[in-house]
PDB file of N, CA and C in Angstrom:
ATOM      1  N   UNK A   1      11.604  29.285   5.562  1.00  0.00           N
ATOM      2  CA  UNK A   1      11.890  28.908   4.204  1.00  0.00           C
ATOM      3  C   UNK A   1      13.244  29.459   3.812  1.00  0.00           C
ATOM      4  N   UNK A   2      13.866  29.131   3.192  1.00  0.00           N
ATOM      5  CA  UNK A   2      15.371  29.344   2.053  1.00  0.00           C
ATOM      6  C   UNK A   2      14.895  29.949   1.233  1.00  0.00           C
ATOM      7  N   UNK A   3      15.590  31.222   1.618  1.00  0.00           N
ATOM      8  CA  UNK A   3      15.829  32.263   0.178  1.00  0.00           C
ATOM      9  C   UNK A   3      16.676  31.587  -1.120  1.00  0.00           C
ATOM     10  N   UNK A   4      16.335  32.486  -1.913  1.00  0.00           N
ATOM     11  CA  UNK A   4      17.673  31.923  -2.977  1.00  0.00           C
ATOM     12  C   UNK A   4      18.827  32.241  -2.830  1.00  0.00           C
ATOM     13  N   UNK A   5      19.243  33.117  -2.336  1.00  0.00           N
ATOM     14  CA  UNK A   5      20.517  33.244  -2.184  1.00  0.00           C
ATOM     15  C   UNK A   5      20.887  32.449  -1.418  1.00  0.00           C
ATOM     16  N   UNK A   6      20.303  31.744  -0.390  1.00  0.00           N
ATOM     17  CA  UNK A   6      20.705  30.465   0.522  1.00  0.00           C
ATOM     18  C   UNK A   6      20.870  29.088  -0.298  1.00  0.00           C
ATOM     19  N   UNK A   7      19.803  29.220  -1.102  1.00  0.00           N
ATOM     20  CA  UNK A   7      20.247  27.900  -2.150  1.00  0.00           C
ATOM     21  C   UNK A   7      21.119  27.841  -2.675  1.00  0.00           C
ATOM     22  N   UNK A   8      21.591  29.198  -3.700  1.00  0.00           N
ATOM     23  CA  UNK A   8      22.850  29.144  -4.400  1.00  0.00           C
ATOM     24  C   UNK A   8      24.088  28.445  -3.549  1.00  0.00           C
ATOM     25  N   UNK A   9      24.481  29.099  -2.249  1.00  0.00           N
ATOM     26  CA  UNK A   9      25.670  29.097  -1.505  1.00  0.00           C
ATOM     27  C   UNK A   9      25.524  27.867  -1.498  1.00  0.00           C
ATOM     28  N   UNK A  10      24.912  27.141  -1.318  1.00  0.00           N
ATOM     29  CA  UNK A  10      24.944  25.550  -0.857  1.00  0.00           C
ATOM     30  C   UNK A  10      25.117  24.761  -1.854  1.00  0.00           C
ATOM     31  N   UNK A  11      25.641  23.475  -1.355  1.00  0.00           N
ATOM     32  CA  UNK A  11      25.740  22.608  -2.740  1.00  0.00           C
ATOM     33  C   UNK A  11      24.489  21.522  -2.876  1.00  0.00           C
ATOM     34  N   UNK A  12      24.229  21.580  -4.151  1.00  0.00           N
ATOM     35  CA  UNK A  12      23.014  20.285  -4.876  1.00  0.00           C
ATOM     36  C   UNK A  12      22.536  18.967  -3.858  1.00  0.00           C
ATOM     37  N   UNK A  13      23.837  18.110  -2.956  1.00  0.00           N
ATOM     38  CA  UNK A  13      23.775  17.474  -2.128  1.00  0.00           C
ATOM     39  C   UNK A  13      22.928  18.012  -0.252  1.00  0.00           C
ATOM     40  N   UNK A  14      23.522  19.024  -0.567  1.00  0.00           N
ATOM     41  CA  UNK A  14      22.968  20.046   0.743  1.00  0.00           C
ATOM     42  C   UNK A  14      21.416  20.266   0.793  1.00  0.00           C
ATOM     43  N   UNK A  15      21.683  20.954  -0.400  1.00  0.00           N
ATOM     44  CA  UNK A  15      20.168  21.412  -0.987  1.00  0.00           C
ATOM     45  C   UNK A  15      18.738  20.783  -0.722  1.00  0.00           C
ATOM     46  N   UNK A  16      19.172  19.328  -1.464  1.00  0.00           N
ATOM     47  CA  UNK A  16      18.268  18.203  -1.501  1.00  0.00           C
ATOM     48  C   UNK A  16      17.836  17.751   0.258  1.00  0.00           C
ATOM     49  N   UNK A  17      19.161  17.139   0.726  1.00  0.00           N
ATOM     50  CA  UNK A  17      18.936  16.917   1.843  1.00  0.00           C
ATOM     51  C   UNK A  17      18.176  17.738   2.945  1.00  0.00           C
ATOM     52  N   UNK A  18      18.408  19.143   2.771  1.00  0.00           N
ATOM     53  CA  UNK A  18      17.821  19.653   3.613  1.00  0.00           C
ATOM     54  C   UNK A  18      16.256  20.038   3.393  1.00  0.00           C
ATOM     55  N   UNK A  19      15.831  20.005   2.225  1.00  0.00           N
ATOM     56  CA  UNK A  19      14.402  20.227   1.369  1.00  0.00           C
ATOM     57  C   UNK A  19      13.607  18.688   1.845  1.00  0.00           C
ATOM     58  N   UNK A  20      14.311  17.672   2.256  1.00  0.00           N
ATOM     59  CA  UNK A  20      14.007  16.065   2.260  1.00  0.00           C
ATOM     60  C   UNK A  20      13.657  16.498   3.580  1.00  0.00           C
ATOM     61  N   UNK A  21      14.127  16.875   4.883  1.00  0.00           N
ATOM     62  CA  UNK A  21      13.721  16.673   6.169  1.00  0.00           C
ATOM     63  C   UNK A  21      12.345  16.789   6.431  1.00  0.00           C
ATOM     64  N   UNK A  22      11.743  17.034   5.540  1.00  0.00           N
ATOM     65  CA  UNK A  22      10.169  17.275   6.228  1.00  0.00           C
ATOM     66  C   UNK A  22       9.649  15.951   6.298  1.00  0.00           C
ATOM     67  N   UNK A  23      10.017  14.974   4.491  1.00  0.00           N
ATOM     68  CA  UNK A  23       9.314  13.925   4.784  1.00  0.00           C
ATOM     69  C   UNK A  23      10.420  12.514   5.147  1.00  0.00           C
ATOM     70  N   UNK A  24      11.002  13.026   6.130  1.00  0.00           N
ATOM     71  CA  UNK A  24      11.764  11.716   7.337  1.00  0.00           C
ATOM     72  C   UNK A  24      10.317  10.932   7.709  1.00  0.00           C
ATOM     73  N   UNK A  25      11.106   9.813   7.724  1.00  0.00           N
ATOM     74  CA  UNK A  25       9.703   8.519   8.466  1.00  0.00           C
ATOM     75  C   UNK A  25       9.965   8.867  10.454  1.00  0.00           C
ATOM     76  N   UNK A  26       9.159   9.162  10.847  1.00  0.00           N
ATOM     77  CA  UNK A  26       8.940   9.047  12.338  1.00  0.00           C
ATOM     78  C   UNK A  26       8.735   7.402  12.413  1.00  0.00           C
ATOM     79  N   UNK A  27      10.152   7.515  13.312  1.00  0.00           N
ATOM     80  CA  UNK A  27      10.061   5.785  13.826  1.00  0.00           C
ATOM     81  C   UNK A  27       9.135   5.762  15.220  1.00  0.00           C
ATOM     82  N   UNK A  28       8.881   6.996  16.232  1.00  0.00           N
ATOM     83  CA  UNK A  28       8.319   6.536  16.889  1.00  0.00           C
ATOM     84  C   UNK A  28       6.756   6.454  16.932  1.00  0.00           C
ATOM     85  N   UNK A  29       6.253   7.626  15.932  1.00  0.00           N
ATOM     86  CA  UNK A  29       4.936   7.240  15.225  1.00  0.00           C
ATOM     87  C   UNK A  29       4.566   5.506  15.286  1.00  0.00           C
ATOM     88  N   UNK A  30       5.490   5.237  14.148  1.00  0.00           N
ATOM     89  CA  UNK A  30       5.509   3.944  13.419  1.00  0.00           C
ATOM     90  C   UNK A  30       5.545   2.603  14.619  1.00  0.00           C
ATOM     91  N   UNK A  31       5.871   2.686  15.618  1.00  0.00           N
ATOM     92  CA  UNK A  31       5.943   1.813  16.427  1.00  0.00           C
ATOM     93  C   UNK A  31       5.326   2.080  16.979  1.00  0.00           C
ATOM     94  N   UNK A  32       4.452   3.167  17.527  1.00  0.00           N
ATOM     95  CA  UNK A  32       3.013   3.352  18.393  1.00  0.00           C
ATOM     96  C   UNK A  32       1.893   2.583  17.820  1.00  0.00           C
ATOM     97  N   UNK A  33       1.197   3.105  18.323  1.00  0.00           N
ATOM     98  CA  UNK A  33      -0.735   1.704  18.188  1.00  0.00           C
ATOM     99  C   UNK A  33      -0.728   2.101  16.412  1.00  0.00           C
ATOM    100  N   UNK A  34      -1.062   3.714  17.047  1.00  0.00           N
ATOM    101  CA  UNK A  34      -1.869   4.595  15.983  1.00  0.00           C
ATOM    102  C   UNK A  34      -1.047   4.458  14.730  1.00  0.00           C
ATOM    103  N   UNK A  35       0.382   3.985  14.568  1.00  0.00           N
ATOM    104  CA  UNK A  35       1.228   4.046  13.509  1.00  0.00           C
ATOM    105  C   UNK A  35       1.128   2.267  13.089  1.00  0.00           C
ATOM    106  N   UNK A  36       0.984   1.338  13.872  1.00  0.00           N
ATOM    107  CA  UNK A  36       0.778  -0.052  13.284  1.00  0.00           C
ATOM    108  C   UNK A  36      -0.221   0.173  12.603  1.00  0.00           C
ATOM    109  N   UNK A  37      -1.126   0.419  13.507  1.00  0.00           N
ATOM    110  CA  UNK A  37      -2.631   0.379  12.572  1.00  0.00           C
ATOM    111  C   UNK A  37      -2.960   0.752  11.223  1.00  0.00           C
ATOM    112  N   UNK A  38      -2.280   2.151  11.289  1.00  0.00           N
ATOM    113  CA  UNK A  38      -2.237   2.686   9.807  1.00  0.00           C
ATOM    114  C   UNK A  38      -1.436   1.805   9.026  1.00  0.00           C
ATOM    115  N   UNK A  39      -0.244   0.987   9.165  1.00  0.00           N
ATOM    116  CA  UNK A  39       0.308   0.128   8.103  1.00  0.00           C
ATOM    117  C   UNK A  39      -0.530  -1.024   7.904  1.00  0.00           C
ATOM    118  N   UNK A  40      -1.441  -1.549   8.624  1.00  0.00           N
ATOM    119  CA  UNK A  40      -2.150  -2.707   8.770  1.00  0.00           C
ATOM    120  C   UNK A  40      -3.328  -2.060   8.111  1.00  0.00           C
ATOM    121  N   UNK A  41      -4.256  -1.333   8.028  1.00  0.00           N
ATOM    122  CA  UNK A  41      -4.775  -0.876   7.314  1.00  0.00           C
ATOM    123  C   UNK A  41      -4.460  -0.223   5.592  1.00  0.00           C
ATOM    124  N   UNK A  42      -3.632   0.680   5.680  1.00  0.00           N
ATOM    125  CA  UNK A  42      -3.075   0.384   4.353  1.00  0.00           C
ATOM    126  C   UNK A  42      -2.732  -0.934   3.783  1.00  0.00           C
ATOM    127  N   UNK A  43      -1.990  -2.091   4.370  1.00  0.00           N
ATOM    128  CA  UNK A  43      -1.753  -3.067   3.734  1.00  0.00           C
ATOM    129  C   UNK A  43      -2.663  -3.778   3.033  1.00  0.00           C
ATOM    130  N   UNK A  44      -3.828  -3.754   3.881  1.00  0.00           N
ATOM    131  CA  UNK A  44      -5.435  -3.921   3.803  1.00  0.00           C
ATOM    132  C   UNK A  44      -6.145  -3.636   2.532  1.00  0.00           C
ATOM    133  N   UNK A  45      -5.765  -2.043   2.698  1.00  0.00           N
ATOM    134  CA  UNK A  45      -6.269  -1.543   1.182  1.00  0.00           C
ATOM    135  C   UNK A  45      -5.767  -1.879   0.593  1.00  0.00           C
ATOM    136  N   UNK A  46      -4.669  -2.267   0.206  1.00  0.00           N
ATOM    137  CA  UNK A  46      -3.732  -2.515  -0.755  1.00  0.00           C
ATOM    138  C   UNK A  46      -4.329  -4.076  -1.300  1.00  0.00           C
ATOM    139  N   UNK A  47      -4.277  -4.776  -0.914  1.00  0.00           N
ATOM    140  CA  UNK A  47      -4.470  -5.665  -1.173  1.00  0.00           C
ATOM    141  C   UNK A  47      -6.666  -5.877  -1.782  1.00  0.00           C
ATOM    142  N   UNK A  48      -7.104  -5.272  -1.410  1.00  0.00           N
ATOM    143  CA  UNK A  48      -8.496  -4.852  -1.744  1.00  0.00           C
ATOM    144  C   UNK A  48      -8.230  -4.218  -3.087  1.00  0.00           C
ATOM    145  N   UNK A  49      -7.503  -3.258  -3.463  1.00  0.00           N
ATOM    146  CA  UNK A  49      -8.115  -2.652  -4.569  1.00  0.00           C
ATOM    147  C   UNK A  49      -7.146  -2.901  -5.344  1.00  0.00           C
ATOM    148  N   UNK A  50      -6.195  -4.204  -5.087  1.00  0.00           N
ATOM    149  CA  UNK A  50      -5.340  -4.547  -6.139  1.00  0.00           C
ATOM    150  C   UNK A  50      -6.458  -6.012  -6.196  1.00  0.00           C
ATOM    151  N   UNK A  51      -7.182  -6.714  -5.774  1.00  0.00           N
ATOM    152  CA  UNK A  51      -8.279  -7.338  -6.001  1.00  0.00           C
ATOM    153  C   UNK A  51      -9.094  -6.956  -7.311  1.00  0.00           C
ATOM    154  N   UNK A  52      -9.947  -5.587  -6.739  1.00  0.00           N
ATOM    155  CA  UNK A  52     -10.894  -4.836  -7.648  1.00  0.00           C
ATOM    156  C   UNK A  52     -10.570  -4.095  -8.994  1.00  0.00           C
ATOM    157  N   UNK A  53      -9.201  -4.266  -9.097  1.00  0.00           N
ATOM    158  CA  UNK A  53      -8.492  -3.537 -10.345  1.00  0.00           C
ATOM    159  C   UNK A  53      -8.067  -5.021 -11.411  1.00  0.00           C
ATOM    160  N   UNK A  54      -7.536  -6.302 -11.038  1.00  0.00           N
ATOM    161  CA  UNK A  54      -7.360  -7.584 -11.418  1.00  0.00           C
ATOM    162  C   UNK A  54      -8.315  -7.933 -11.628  1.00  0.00           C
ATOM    163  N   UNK A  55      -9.909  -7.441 -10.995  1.00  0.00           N
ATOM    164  CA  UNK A  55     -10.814  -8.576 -11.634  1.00  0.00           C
ATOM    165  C   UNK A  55     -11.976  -7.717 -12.418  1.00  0.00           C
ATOM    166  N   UNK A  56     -11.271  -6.027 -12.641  1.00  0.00           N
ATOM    167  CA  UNK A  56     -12.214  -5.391 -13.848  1.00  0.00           C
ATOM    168  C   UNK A  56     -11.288  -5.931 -15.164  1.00  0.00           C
ATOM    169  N   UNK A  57      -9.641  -5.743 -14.954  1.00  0.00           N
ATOM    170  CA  UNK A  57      -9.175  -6.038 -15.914  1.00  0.00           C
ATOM    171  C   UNK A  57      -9.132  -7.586 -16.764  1.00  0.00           C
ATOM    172  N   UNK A  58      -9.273  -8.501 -16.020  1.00  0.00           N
ATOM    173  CA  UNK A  58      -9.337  -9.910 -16.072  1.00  0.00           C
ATOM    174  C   UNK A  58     -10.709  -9.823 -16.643  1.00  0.00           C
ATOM    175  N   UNK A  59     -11.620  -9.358 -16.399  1.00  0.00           N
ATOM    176  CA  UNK A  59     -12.604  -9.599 -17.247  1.00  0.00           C
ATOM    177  C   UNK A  59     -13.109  -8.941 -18.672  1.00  0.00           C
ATOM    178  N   UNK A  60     -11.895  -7.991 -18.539  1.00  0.00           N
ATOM    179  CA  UNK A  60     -12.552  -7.189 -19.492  1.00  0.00           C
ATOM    180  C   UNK A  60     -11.464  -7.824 -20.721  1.00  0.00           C
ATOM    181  N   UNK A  61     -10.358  -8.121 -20.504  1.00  0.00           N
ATOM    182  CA  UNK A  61      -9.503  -9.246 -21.490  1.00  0.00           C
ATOM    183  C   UNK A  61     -10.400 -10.174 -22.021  1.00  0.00           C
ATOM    184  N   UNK A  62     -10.879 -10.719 -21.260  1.00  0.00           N
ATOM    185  CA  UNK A  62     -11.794 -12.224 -21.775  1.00  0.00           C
ATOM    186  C   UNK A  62     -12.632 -11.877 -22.650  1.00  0.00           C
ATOM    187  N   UNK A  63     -13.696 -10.737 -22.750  1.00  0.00           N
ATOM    188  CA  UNK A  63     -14.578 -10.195 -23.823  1.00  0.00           C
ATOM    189  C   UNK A  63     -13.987 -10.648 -25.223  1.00  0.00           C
ATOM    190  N   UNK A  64     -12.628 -10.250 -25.169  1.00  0.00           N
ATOM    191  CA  UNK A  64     -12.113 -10.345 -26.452  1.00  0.00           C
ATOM    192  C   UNK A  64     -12.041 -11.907 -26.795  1.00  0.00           C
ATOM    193  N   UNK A  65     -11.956 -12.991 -26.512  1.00  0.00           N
ATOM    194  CA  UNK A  65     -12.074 -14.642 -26.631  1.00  0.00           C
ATOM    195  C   UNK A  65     -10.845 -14.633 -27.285  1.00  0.00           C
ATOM    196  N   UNK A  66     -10.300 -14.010 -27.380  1.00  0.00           N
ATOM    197  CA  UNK A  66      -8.759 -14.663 -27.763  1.00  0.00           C
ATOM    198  C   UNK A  66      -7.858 -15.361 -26.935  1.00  0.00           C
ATOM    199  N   UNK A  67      -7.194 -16.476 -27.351  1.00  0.00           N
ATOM    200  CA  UNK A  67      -6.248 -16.963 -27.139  1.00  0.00           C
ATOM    201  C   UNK A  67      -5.888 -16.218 -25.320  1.00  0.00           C
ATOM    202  N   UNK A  68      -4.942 -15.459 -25.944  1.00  0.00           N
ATOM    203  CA  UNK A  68      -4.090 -14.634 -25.030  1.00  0.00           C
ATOM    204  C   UNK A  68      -4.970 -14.113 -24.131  1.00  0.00           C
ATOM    205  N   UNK A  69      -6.155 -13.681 -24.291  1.00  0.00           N
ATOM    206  CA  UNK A  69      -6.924 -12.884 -23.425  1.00  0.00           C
ATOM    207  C   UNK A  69      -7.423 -13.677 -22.650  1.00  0.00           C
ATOM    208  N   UNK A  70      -8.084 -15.243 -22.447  1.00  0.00           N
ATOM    209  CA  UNK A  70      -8.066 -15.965 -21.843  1.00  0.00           C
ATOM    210  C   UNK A  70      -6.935 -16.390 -20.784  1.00  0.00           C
ATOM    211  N   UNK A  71      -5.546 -16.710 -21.519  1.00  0.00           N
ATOM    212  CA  UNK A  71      -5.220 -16.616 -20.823  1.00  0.00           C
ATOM    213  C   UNK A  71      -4.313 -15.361 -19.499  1.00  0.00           C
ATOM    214  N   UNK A  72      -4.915 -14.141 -19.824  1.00  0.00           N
ATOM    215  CA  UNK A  72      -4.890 -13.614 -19.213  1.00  0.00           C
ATOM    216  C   UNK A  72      -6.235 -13.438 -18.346  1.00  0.00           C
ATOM    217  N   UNK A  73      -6.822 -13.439 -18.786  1.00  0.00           N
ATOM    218  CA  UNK A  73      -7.978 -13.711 -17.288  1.00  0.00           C
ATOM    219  C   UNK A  73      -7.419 -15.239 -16.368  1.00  0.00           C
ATOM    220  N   UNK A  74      -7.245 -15.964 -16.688  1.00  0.00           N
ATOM    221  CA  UNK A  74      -6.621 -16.807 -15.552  1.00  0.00           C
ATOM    222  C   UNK A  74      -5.966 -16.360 -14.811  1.00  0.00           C
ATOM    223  N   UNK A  75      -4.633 -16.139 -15.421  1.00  0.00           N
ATOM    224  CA  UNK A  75      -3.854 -15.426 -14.597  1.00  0.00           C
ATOM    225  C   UNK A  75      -4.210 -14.360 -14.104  1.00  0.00           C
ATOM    226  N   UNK A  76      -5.155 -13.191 -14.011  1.00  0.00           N
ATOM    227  CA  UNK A  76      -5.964 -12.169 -13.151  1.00  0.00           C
ATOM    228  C   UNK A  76      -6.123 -13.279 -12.202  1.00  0.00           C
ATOM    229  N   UNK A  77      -7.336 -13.936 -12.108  1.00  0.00           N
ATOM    230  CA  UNK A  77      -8.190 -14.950 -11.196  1.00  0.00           C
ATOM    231  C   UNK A  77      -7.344 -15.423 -10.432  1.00  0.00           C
ATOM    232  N   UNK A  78      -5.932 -15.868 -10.560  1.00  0.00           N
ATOM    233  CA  UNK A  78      -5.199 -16.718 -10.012  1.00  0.00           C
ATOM    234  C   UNK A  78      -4.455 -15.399  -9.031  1.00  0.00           C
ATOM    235  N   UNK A  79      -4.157 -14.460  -9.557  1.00  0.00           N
ATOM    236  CA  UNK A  79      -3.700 -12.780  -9.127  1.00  0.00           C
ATOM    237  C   UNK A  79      -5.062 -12.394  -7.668  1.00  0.00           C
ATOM    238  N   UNK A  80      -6.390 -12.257  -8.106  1.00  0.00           N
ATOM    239  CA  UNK A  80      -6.909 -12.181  -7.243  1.00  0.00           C
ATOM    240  C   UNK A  80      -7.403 -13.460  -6.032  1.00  0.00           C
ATOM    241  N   UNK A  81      -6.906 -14.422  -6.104  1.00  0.00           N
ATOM    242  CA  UNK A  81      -7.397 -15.049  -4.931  1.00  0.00           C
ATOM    243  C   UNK A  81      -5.842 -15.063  -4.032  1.00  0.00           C
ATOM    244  N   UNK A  82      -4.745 -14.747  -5.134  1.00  0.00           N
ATOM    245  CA  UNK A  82      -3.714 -14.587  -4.414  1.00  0.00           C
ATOM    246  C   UNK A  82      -3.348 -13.415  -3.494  1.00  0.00           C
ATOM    247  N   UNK A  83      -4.375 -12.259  -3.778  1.00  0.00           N
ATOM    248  CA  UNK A  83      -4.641 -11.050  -2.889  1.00  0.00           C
ATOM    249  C   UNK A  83      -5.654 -11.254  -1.910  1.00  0.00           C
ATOM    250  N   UNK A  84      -7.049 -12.320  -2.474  1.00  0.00           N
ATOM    251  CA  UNK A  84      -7.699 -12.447  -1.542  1.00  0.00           C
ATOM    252  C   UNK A  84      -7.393 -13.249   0.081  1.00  0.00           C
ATOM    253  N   UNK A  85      -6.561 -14.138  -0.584  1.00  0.00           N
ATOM    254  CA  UNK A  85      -5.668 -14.711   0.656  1.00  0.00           C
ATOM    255  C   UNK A  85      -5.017 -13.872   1.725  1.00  0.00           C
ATOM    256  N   UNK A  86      -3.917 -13.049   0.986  1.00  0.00           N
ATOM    257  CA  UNK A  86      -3.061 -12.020   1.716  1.00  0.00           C
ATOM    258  C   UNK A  86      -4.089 -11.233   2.107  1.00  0.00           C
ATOM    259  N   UNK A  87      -5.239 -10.434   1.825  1.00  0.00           N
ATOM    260  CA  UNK A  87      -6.419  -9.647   2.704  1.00  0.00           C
ATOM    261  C   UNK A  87      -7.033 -10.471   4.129  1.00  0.00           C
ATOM    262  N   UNK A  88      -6.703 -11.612   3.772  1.00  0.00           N
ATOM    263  CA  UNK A  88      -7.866 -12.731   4.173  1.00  0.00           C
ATOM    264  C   UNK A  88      -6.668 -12.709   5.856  1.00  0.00           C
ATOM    265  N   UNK A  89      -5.289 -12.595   5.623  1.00  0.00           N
ATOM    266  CA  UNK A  89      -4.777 -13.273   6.456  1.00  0.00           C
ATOM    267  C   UNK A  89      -4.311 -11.815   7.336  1.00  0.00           C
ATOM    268  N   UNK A  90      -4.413 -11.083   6.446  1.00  0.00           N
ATOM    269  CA  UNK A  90      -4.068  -9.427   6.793  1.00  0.00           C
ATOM    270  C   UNK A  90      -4.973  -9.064   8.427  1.00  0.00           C
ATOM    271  N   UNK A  91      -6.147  -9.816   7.479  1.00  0.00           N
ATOM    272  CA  UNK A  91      -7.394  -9.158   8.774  1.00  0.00           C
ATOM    273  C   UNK A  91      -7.566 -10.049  10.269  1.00  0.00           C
ATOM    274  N   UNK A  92      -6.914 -11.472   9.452  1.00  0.00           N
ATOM    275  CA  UNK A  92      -7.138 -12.498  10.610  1.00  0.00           C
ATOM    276  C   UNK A  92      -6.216 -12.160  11.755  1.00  0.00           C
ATOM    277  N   UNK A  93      -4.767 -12.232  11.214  1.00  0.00           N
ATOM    278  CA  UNK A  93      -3.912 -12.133  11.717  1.00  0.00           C
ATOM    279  C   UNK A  93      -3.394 -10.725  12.685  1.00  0.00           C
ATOM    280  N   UNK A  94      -4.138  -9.357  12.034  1.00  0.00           N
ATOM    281  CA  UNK A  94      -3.611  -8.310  12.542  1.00  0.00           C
ATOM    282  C   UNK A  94      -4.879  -6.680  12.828  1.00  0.00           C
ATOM    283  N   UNK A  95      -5.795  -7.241  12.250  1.00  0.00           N
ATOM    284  CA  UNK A  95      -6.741  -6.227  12.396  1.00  0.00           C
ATOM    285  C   UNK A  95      -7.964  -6.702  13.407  1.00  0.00           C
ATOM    286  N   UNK A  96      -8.263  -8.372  13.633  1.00  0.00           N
ATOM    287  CA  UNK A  96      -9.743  -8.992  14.246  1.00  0.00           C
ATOM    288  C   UNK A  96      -8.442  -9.109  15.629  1.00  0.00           C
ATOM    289  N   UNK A  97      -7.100  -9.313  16.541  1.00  0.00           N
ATOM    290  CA  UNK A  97      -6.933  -9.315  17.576  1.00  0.00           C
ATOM    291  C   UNK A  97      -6.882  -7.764  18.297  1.00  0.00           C
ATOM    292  N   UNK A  98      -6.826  -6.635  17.636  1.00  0.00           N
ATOM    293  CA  UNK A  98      -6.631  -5.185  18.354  1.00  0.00           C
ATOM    294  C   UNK A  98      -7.825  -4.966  18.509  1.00  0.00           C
ATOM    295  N   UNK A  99      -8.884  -5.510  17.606  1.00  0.00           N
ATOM    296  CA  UNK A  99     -10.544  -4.965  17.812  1.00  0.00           C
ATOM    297  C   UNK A  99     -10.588  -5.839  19.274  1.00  0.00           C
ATOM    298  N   UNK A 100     -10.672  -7.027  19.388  1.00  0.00           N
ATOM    299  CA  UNK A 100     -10.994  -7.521  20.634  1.00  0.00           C
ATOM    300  C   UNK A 100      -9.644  -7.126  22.123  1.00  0.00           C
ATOM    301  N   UNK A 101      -9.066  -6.814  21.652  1.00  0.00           N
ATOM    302  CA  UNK A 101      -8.227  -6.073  23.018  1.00  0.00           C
ATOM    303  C   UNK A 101      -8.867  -4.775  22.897  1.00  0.00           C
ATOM    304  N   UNK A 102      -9.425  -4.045  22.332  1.00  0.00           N
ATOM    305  CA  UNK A 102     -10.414  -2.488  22.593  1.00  0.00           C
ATOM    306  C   UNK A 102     -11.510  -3.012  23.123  1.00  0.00           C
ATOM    307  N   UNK A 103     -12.421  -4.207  22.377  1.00  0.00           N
ATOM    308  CA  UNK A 103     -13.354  -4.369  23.643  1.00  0.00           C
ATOM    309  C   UNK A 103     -13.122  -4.968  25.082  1.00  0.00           C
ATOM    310  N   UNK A 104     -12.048  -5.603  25.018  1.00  0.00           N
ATOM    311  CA  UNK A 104     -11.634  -6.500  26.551  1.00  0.00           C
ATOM    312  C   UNK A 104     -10.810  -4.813  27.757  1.00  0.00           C
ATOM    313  N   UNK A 105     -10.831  -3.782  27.210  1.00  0.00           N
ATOM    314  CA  UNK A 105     -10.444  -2.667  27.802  1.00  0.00           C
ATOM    315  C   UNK A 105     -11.629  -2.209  28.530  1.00  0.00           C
TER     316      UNK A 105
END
């Protein structure tokens, strides 16, 4: 760790940068199995609980029967099938071919 007197001597630009090195992105993580997966999975979630958050809020607008609140539940509905798609294609496309290359191993 950096004392303070090590901070002082240094300049604001220094400082930062060198306090930043811990959280550098590992590129070779990121290009291993174990590092796709985790982005393919996060993406996953992402798209799931931006689903489950659009369709408490979308419904809970509509209670009110106003105007506006209607049409904001559409636009939720139209929000979640537009996530359900991107989940839909998330899993087809990148999570159901690594499961069957682990069982074909």
């Amino acid at each position: 760790m950096l004392s303070a007197r090590d901070r002082r001597d240094r300049s604001p630009e220094e400082g930062a940068a060198a306090e930043l090195q811990g959280f550098a992105v590992d590129k070779t993580f990121l290009s291993s199995l174990k590092g796709i997966l985790l982005e393919t999975e996060l993406d996953f979630l992402r798209c799931v609980s931006a689903i489950i958050i659009f369709l408490v809020v979308s419904f809970a607008a509509v209670t009110s029967r106003d105007g506006a609140a209607i049409a904001a539940f559409v636009f939720g509905i139209i929000l979640v099938s537009i996530f359900a798609y991107d989940a839909f294609k998330i899993y087809r496309t990148e999570m159901v071919p690594r499961a069957s290359q682990g069982d074909q191993q």
